[in-house]
Protein backbone atom coordinates (compact mmCIF):
# COMPACT_ATOMS: atom_id res chain seq x y z
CA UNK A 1 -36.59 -26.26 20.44
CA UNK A 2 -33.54 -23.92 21.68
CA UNK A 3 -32.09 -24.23 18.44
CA UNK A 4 -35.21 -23.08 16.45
CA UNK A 5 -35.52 -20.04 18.95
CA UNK A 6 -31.45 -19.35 17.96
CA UNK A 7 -32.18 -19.32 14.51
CA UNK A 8 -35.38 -16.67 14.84
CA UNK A 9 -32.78 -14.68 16.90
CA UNK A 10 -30.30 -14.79 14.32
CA UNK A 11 -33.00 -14.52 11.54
CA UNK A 12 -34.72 -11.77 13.47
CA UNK A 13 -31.12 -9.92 13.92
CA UNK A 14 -30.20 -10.14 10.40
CA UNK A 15 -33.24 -8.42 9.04
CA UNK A 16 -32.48 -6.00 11.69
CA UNK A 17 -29.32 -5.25 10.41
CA UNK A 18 -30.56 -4.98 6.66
CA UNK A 19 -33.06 -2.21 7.73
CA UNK A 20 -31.06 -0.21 9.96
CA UNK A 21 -28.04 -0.55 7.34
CA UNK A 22 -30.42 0.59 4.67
CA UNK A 23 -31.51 3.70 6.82
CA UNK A 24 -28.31 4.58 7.24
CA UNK A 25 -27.05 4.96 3.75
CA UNK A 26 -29.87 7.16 3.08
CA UNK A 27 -28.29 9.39 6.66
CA UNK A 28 -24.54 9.44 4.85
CA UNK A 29 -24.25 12.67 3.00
CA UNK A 30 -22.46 13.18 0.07
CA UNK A 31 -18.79 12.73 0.08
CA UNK A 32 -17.00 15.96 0.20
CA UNK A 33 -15.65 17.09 -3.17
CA UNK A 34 -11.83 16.85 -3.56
CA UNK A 35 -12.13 16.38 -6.83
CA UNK A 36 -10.17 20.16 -8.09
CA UNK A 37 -7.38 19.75 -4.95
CA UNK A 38 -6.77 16.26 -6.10
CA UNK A 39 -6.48 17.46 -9.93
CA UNK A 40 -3.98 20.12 -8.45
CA UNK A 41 -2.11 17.40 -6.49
CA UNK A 42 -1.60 15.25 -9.81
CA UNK A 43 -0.92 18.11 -11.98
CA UNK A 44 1.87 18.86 -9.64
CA UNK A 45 3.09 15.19 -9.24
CA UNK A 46 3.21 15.13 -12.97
CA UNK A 47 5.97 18.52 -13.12
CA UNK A 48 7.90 16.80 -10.14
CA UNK A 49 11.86 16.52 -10.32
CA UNK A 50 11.95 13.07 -8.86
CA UNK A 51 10.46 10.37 -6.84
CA UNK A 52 11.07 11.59 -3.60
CA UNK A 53 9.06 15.44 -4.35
CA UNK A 54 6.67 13.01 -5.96
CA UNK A 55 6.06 10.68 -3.01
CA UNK A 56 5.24 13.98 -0.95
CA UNK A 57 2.57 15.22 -3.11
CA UNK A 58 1.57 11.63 -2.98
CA UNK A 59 0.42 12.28 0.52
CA UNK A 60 -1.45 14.89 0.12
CA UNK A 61 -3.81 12.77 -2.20
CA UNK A 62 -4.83 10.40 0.86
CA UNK A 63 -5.36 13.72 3.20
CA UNK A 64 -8.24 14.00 0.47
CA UNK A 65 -9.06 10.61 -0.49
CA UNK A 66 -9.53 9.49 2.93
CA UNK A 67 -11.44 12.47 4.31
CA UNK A 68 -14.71 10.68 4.94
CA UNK A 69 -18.29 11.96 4.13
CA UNK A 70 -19.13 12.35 8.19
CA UNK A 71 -17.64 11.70 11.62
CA UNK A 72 -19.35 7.94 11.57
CA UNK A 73 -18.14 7.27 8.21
CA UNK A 74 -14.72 8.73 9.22
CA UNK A 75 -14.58 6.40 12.35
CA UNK A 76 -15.50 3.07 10.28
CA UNK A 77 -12.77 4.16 8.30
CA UNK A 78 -10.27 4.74 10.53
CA UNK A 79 -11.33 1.98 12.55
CA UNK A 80 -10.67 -0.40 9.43
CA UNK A 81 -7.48 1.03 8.27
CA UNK A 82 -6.08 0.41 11.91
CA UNK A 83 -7.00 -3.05 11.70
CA UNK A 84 -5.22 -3.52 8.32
CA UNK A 85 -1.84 -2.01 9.87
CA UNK A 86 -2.84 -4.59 12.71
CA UNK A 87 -2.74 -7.67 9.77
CA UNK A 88 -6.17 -7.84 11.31
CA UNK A 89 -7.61 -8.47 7.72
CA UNK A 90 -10.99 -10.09 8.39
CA UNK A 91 -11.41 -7.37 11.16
CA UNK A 92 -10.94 -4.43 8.53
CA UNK A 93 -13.26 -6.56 5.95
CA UNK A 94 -15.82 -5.78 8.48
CA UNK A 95 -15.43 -2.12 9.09
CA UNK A 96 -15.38 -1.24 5.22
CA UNK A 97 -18.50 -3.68 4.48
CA UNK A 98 -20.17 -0.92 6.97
CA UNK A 99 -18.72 1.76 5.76
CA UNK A 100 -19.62 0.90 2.45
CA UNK A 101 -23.13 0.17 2.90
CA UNK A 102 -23.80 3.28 4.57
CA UNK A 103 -21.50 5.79 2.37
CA UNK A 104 -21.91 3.61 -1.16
CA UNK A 105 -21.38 6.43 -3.01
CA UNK A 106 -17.93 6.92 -1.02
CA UNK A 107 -14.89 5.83 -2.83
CA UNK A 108 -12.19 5.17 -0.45
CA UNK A 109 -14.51 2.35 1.48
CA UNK A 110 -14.48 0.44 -1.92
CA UNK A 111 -10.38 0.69 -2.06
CA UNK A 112 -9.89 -0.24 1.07
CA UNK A 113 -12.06 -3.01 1.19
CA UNK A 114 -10.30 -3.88 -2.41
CA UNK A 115 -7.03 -3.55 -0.41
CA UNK A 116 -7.64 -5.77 2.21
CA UNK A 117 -8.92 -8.47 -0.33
CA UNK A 118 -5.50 -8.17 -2.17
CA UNK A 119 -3.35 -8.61 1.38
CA UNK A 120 -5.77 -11.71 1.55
CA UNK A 121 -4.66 -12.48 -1.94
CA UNK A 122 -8.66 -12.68 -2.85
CA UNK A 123 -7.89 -11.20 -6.17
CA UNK A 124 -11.48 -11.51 -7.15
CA UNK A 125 -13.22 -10.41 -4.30
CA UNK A 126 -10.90 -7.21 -5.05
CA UNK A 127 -11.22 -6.02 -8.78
CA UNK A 128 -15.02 -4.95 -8.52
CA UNK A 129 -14.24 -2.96 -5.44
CA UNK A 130 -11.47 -1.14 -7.40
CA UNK A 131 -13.59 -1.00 -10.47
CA UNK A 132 -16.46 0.79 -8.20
CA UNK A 133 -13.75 3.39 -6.56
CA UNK A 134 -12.48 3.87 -9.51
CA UNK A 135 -16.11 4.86 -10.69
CA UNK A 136 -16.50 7.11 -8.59
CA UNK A 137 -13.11 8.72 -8.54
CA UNK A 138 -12.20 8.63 -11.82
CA UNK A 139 -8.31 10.10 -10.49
CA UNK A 140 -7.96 7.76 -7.78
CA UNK A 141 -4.39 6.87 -8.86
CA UNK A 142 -4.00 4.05 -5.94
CA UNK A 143 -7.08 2.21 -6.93
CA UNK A 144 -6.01 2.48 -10.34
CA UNK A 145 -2.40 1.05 -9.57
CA UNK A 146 -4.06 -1.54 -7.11
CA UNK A 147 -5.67 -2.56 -10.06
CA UNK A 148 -3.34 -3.22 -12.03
CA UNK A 149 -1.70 -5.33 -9.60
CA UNK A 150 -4.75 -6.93 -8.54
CA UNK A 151 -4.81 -7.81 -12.26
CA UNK A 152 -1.59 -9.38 -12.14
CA UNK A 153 -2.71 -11.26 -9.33
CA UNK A 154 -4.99 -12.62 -11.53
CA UNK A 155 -2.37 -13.29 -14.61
CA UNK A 156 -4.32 -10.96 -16.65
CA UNK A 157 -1.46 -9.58 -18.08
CA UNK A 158 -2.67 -7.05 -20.63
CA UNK A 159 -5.34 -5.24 -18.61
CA UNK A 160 -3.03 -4.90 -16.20
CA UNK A 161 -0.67 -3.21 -18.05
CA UNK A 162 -3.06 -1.04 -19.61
CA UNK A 163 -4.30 -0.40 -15.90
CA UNK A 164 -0.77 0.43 -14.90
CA UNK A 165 0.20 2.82 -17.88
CA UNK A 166 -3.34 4.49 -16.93
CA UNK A 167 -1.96 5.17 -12.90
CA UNK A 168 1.48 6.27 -14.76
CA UNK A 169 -0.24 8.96 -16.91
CA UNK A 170 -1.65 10.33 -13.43
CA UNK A 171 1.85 9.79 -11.03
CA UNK A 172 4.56 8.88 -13.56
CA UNK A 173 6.58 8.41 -9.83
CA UNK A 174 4.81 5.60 -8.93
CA UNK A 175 6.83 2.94 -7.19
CA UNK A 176 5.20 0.08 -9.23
CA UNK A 177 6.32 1.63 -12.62
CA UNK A 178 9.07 -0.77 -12.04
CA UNK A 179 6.74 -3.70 -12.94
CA UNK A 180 6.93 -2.04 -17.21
CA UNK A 181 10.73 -1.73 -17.00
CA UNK A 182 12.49 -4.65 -19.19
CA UNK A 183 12.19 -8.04 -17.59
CA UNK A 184 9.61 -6.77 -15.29
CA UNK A 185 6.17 -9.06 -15.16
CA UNK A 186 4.83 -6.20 -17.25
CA UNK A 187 6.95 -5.57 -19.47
CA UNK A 188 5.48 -5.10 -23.44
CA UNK A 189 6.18 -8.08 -25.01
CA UNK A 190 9.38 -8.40 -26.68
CA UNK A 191 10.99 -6.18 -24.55
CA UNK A 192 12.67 -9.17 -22.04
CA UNK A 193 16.24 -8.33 -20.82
């Protein structure tokens, strides 16, 4: 008897949870709209002298990327990202599944999620996360990277490639251009050392 009562509590909590997590994505507003500083940003990443200047500018793409729709969305987010410096992976899986289901239309709780999937080496779990951030922020040069190597990850060499050269059109400075170079895992084919 106890354990039937457990379940209806659990049951009971669950549907709880659905409802009030529904509410709540129709209380996020929208996400605030980066999108001209951010074209700015890569426009001046592209004209940079060298990696260093690059990796700068670089920073000023995750002032914008992570500035969350609201102070609840921005407190699930930091609250997440902490966890993930912590190696607390499951922890930060947690905090972006609630971020995301109240902000879905926010792109940064897709990456991160996507990125704490990857550290978890859950290659699948991360590549429609990416895909979905990448949706919604077309320019969003470290989802598009993190898809490429999430891609590798998966030994899908070619679309990861492709998803690379796409993040090196945006920041030709990134660190994982490394991975084309000759005798690099991504490397065109027939161009081995």
């Amino acid at each position: 008897m106890r354990h039937h009562w457990c379940m209806k509590q659990i049951a009971f909590a669950s549907v709880l949870f659905i409802s009030s997590t529904a509410a709540n994505a129709q209380d996020c507003p929208v996400a605030p709209d980066h999108s001209a500083g951010v074209s700015g940003v890569i426009a001046q990443i592209q004209q940079a002298e060298n990696e260093q200047a690059a990796r700068a500018l670089s920073n000023q793409l995750w002032e914008f990327w992570t500035d969350a729709p609201d102070e609840s969305a921005q407190a699930a987010l930091d609250r997440g990202m902490a966890r993930l410096r912590a190696a607390d992976l499951y922890g930060a899986i947690e905090d972006f599944d609630k971020l995301v289901a109240y902000c879905p239309s926010y792109a940064e709780g897709y990456n991160q999620r996507a990125f704490a999937n990857y550290l978890r080496h859950d290659f699948q779990a991360a590549l429609p996360d990416l895909d979905k951030a990448i949706e919604l922020s077309p320019n969003h040069v470290g989802a598009i990277s993190g898809r490429a190597l999430t891609l590798l990850g998966l030994h899908r060499m070619d679309d990861a490639r492709k998803a690379l050269n796409q993040a090196l059109e945006l920041n030709p400075w990134l660190s994982e251009r490394h991975l084309l170079a000759p005798g690099g895992p991504l490397a065109p084919p027939g161009e081995d050392i």
